[in-house]
Protein backbone atom coordinates (compact mmCIF):
# COMPACT_ATOMS: atom_id res chain seq x y z
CA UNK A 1 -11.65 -1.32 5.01
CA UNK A 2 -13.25 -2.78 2.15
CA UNK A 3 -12.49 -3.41 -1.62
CA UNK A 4 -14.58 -0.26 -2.90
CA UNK A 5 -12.16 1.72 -0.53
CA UNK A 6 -9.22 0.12 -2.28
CA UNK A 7 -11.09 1.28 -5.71
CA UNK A 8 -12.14 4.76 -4.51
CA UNK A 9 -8.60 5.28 -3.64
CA UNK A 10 -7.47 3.89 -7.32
CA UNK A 11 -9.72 6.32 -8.67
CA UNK A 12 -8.56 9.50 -6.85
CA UNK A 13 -4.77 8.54 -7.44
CA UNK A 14 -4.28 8.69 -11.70
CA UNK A 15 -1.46 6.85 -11.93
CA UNK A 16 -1.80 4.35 -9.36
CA UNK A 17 -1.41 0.57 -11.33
CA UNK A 18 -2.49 -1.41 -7.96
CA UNK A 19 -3.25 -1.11 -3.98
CA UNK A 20 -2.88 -4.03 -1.82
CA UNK A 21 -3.60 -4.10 2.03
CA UNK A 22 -1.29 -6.52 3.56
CA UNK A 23 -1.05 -8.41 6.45
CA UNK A 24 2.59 -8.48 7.88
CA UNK A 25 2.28 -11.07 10.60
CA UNK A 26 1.12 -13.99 8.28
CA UNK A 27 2.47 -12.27 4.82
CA UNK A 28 -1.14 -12.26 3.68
CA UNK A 29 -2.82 -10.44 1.43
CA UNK A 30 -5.88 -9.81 2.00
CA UNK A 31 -7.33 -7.44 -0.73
CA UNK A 32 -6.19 -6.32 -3.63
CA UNK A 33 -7.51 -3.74 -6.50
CA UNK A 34 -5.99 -3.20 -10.03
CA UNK A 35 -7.60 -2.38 -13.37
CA UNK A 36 -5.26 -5.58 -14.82
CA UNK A 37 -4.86 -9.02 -13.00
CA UNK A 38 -1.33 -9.01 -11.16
CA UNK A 39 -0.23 -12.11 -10.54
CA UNK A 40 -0.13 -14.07 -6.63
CA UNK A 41 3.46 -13.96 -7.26
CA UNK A 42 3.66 -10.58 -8.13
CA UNK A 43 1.37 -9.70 -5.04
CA UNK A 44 3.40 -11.60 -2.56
CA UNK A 45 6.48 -10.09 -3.35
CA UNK A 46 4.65 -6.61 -2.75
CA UNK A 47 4.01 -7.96 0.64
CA UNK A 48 7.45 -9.79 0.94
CA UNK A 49 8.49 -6.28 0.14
CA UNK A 50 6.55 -4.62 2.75
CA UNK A 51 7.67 -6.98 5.47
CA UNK A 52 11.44 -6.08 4.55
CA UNK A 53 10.73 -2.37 4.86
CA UNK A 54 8.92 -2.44 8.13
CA UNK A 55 10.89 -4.88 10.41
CA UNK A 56 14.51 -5.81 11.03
CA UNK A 57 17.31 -3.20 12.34
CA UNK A 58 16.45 -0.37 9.47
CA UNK A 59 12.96 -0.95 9.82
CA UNK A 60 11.02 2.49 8.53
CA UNK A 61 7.92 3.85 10.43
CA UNK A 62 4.66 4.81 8.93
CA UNK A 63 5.38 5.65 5.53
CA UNK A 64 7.67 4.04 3.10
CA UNK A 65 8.29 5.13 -0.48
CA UNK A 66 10.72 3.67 -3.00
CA UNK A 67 11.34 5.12 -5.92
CA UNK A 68 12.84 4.43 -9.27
CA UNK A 69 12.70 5.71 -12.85
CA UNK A 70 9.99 3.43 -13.56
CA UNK A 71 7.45 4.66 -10.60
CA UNK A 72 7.25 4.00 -6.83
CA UNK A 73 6.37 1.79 -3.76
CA UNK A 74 4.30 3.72 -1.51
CA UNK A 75 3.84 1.87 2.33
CA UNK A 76 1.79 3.05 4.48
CA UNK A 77 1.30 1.17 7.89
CA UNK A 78 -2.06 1.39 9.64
CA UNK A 79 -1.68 3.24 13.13
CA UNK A 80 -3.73 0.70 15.08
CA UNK A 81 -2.25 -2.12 13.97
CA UNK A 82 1.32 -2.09 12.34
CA UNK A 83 0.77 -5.46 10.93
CA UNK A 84 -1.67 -3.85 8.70
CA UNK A 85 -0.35 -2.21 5.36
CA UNK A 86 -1.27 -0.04 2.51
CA UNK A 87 0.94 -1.48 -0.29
CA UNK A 88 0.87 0.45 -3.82
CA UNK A 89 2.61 1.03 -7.09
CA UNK A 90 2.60 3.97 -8.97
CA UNK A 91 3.47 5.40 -12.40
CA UNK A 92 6.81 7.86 -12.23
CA UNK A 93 4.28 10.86 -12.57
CA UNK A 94 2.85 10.20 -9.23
CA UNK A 95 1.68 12.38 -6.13
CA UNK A 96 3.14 10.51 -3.90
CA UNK A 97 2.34 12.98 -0.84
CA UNK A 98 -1.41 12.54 -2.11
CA UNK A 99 -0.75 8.77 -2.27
CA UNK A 100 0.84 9.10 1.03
CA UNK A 101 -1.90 11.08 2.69
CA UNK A 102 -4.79 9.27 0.93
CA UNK A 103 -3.66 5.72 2.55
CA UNK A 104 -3.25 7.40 6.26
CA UNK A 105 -7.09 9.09 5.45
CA UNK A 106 -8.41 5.18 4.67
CA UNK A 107 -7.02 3.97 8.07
CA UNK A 108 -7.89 7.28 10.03
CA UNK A 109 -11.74 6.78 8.57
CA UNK A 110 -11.63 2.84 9.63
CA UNK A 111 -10.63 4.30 12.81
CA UNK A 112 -13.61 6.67 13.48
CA UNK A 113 -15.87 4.59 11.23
């Protein structure tokens, strides 16, 4: 996956304000793509976030979404390698079944790529 990936997503989802791919296993992460500069602290807690979600006793699958009047936290975990993530934030108007379907199609073409 590369960075134009992160921005061709962007691009395709209006209201998404940033995408992060995240390392779980070191709480890394490794590439990030907004139109305004987000803080590292602001990107680590995206990932600290992500970690939460996918491992303990409740840990989700997948896809993750959290949601609040604000906008969302969309997850989605790369099928090769679950210590890969898909981390974004949204706007309250998003599509988050595009959003949803658009990170599993970046993985999927990494996969056959």
């Amino acid at each position: 996956m590369t960075h134009d990936d992160l921005s061709r997503f962007r691009a395709g989802i209006g209201t998404c304000e940033l995408l992060t791919l995240v390392d779980l296993s070191t709480g890394t992460v490794l590439m990030s793509d907004s139109d305004v500069h987000f803080g590292q602290e602001r990107l680590d807690h995206l990932c600290d976030l992500a970690r939460s979600v996918f491992t303990g006793d409740l840990a989700a699958t997948g896809t993750a979404i959290l949601a609040g009047p604000t906008g969302s936290r969309v997850f989605v975990q790369s099928p090769d390698d679950a210590t890969e993530v898909l981390c974004g934030l949204f706007g309250p108007a998003a599509d988050l079944g595009a959003a949803c379907a658009a990170g599993a199609a970046l993985f999927h073409r990494d996969r056959v790529a």
